[in-house]
Protein backbone atom coordinates (compact mmCIF):
# COMPACT_ATOMS: atom_id res chain seq x y z
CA UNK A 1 -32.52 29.02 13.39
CA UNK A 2 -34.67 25.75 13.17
CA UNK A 3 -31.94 24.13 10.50
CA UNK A 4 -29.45 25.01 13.30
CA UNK A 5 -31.30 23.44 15.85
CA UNK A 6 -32.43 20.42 13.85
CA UNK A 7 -28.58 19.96 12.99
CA UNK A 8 -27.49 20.32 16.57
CA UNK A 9 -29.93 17.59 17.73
CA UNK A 10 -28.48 15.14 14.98
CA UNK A 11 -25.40 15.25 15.62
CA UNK A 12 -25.92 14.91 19.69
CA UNK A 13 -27.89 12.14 19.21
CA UNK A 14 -25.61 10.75 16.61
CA UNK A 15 -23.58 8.65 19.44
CA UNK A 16 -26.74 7.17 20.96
CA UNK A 17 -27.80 5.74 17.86
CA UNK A 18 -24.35 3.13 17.72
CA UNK A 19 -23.81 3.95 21.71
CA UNK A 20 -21.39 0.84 21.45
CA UNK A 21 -19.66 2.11 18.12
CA UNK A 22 -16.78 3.59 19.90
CA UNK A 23 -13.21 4.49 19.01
CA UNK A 24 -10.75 2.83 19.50
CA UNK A 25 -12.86 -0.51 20.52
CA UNK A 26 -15.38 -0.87 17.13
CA UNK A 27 -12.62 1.37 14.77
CA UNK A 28 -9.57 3.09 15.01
CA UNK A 29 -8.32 6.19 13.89
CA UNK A 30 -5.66 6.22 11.87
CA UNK A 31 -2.56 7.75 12.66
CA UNK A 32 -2.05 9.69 10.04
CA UNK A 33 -4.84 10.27 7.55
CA UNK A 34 -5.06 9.77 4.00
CA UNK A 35 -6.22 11.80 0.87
CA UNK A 36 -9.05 10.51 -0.61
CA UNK A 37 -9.75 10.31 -4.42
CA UNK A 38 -12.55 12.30 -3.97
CA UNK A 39 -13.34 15.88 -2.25
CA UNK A 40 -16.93 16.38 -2.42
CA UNK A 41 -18.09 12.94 -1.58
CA UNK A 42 -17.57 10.65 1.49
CA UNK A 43 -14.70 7.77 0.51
CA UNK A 44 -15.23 4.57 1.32
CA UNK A 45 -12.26 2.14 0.67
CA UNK A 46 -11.90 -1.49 0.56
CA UNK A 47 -8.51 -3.26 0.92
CA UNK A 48 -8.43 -6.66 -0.22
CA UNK A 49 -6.64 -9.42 -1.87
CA UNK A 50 -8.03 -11.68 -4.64
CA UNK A 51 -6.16 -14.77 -2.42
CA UNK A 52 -7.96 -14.08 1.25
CA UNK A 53 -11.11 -16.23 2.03
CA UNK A 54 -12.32 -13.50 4.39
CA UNK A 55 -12.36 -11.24 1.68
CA UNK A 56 -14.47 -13.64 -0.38
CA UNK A 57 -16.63 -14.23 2.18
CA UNK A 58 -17.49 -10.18 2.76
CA UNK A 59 -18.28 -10.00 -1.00
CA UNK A 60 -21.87 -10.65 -1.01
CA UNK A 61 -22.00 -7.92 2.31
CA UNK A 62 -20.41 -5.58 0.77
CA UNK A 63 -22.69 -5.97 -2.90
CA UNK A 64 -26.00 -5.47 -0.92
CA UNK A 65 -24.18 -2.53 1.12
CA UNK A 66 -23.35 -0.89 -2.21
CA UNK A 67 -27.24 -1.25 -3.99
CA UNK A 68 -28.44 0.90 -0.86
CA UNK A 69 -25.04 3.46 -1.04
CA UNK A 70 -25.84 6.85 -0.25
CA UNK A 71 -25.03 9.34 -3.65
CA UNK A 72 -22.72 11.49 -1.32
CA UNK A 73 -20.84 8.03 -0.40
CA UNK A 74 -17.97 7.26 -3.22
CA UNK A 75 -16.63 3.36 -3.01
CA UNK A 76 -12.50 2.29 -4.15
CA UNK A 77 -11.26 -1.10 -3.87
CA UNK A 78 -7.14 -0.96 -3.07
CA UNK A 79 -5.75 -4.54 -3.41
CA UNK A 80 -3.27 -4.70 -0.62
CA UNK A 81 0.02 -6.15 -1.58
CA UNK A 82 1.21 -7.44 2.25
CA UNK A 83 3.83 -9.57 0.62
CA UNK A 84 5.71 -10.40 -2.36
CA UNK A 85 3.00 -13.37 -3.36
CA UNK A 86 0.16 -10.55 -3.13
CA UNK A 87 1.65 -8.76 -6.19
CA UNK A 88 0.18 -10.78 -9.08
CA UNK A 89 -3.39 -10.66 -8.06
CA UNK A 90 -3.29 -6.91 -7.68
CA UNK A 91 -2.10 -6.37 -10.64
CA UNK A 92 -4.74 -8.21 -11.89
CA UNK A 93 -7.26 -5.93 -9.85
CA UNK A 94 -5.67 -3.16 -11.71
CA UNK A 95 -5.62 -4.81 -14.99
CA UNK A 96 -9.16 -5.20 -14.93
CA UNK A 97 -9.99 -1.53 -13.53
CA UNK A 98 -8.03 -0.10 -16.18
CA UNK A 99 -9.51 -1.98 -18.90
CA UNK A 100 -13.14 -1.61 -17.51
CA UNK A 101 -13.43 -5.20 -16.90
CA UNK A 102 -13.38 -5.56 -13.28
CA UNK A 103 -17.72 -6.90 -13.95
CA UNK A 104 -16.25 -9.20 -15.81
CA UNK A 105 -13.13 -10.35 -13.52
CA UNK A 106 -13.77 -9.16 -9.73
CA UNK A 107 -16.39 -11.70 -8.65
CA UNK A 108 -14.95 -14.53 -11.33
CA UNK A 109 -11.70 -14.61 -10.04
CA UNK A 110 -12.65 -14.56 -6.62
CA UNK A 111 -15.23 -18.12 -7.24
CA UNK A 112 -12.34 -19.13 -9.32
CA UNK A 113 -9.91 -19.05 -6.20
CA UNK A 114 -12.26 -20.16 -3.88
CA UNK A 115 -14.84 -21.84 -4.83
CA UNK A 116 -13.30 -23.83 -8.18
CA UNK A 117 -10.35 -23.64 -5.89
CA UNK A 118 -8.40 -23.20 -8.76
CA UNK A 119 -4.85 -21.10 -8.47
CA UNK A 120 -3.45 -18.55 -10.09
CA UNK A 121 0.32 -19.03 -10.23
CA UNK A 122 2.01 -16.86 -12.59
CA UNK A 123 0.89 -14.04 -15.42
CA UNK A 124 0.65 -16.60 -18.25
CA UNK A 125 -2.03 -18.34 -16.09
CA UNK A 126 -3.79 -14.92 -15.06
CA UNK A 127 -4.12 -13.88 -19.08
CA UNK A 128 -5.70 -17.44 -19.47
CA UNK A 129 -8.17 -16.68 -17.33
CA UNK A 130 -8.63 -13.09 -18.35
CA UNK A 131 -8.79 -14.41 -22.18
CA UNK A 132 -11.72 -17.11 -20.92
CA UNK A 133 -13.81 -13.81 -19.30
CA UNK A 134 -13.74 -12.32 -22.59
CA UNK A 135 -10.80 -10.01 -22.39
CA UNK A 136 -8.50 -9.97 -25.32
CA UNK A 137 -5.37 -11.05 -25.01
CA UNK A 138 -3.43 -8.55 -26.94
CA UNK A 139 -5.31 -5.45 -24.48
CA UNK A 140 -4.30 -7.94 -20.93
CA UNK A 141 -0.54 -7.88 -22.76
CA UNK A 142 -0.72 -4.23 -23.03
CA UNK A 143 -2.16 -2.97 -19.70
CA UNK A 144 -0.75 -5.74 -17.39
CA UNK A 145 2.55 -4.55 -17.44
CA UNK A 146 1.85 -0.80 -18.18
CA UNK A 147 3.13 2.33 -16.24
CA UNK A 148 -0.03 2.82 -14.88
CA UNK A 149 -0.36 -0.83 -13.47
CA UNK A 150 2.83 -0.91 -11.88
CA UNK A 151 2.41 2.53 -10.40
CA UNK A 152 -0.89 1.70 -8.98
CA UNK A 153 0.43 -1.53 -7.88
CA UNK A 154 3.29 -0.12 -6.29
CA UNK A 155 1.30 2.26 -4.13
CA UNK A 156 -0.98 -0.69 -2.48
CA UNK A 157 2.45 -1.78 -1.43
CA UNK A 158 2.06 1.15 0.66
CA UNK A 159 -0.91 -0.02 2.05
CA UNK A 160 0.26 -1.04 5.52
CA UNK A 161 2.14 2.19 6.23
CA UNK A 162 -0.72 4.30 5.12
CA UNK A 163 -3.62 2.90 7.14
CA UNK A 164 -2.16 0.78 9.41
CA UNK A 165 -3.79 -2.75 8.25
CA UNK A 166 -2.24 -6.00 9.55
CA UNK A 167 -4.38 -8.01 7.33
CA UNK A 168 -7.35 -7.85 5.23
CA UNK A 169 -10.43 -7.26 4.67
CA UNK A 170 -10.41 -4.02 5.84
CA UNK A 171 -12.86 -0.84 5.26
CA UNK A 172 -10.92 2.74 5.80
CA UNK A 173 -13.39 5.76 5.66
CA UNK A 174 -12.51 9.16 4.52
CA UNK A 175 -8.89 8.48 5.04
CA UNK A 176 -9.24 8.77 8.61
CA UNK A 177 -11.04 5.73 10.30
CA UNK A 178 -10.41 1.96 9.87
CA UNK A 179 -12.50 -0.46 10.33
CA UNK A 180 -12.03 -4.52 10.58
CA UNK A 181 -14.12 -7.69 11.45
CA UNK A 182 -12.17 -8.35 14.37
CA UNK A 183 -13.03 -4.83 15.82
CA UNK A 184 -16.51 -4.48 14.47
CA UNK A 185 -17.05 -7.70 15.32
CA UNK A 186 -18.27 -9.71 11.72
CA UNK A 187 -18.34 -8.53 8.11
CA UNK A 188 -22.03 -7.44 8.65
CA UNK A 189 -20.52 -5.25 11.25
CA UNK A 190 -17.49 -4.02 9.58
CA UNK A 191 -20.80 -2.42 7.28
CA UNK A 192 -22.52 -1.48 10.25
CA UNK A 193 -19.72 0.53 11.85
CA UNK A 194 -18.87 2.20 8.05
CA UNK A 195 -22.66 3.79 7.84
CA UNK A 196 -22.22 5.07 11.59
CA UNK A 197 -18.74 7.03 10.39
CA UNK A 198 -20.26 7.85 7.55
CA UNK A 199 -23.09 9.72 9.04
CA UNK A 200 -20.18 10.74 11.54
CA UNK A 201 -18.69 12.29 8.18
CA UNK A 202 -21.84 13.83 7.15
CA UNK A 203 -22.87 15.49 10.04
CA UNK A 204 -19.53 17.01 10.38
CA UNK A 205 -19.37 18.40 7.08
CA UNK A 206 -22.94 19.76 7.13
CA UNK A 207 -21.97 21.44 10.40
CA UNK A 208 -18.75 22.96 8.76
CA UNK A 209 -20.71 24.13 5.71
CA UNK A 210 -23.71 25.91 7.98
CA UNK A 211 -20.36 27.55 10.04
CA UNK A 212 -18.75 28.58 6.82
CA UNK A 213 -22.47 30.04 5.57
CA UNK A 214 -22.90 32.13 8.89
């Protein structure tokens, strides 16, 4: 009876905490929502492309956010292909993840766009840089244009349909709730808003589990 009660009072207070996080204003629900990689944690997911400044900029936000991420939070990075230019760099996202290099590419290419201000034009250029970061070239040959590259790749195309993005960066939680700078109001406060649904997440679960258990 006291968990009950000490649940109950969470959750009501839950909207005071963020009274100005509301929905619709500070994040949107999304139309129709999406499965997450994950069922027993809370999904976090970051759409981005390599090329955005914005999405540089939110970098350094989101690698604090993620030293302090709860163990029930999981974290994906989706690099939205928006347009036919986008393509190349999320390959190269994908190139990396499936080669467990993205510590060694991720933040790299990133400085190497924006701060060397150095472009990436083409996939002979890309495997230049991904030879320089230690990556052999023969392994970027073989994964960059693999099935499982492509098919990845291909379903960030999707990326606008499924959540509903006009633009990046942009942080969708649980597949049901995206959040932007322009609604949250910053990149701190894209953060801000993602702990609130987060605990929003939580709290619901915990209440569905302590239904499920009575």
């Amino acid at each position: 009876m006291k968990q009950w009660f000490t649940l109950l009072v969470l959750v009501l207070m839950m909207p005071l905490v963020h009274a100005g996080f509301e929905e619709g204003v500070k994040y949107k629900r999304i139309a129709n929502p999406q499965p997450t990689s994950t069922e027993d944690k809370i999904e976090v997911l970051e759409l981005f492309w390599y090329g955005c400044p914005h999405c540089y900029h939110i970098e350094p936000e989101v690698e604090v956010w993620l030293k302090s991420k709860p163990d029930d939070v999981e974290f994906v990075r989706m690099p939205a292909v928006l347009g036919p230019s986008w393509e190349l760099l999320a390959r190269a996202y994908y190139t990396a993840d499936l080669l467990g290099a993205t510590d060694k590419i991720h933040k790299p290419l990133f400085e190497r766009l924006h701060k060397a201000r150095k472009r990436v034009r083409n996939a002979d250029e890309l495997k230049a840089f991904f030879v320089e970061q230690g990556v052999p070239a023969e392994d970027f040959d073989n994964t960059f244009s693999s099935f499982a590259v492509i098919t990845k790749t291909n379903r960030a195309k999707q990326a606008r349909n499924m959540y509903g993005i006009t633009g990046v960066p942009a942080l969708v939680v649980n597949g049901k709730y995206l959040v932007t700078a322009e609604l949250a109001g910053g990149n701190k406060q894209m953060l801000d808003v993602v702990d609130y649904l987060v605990a929003q997440e939580r709290g619901a679960r915990s209440t569905e589990a302590a239904a499920a258990a009575h």
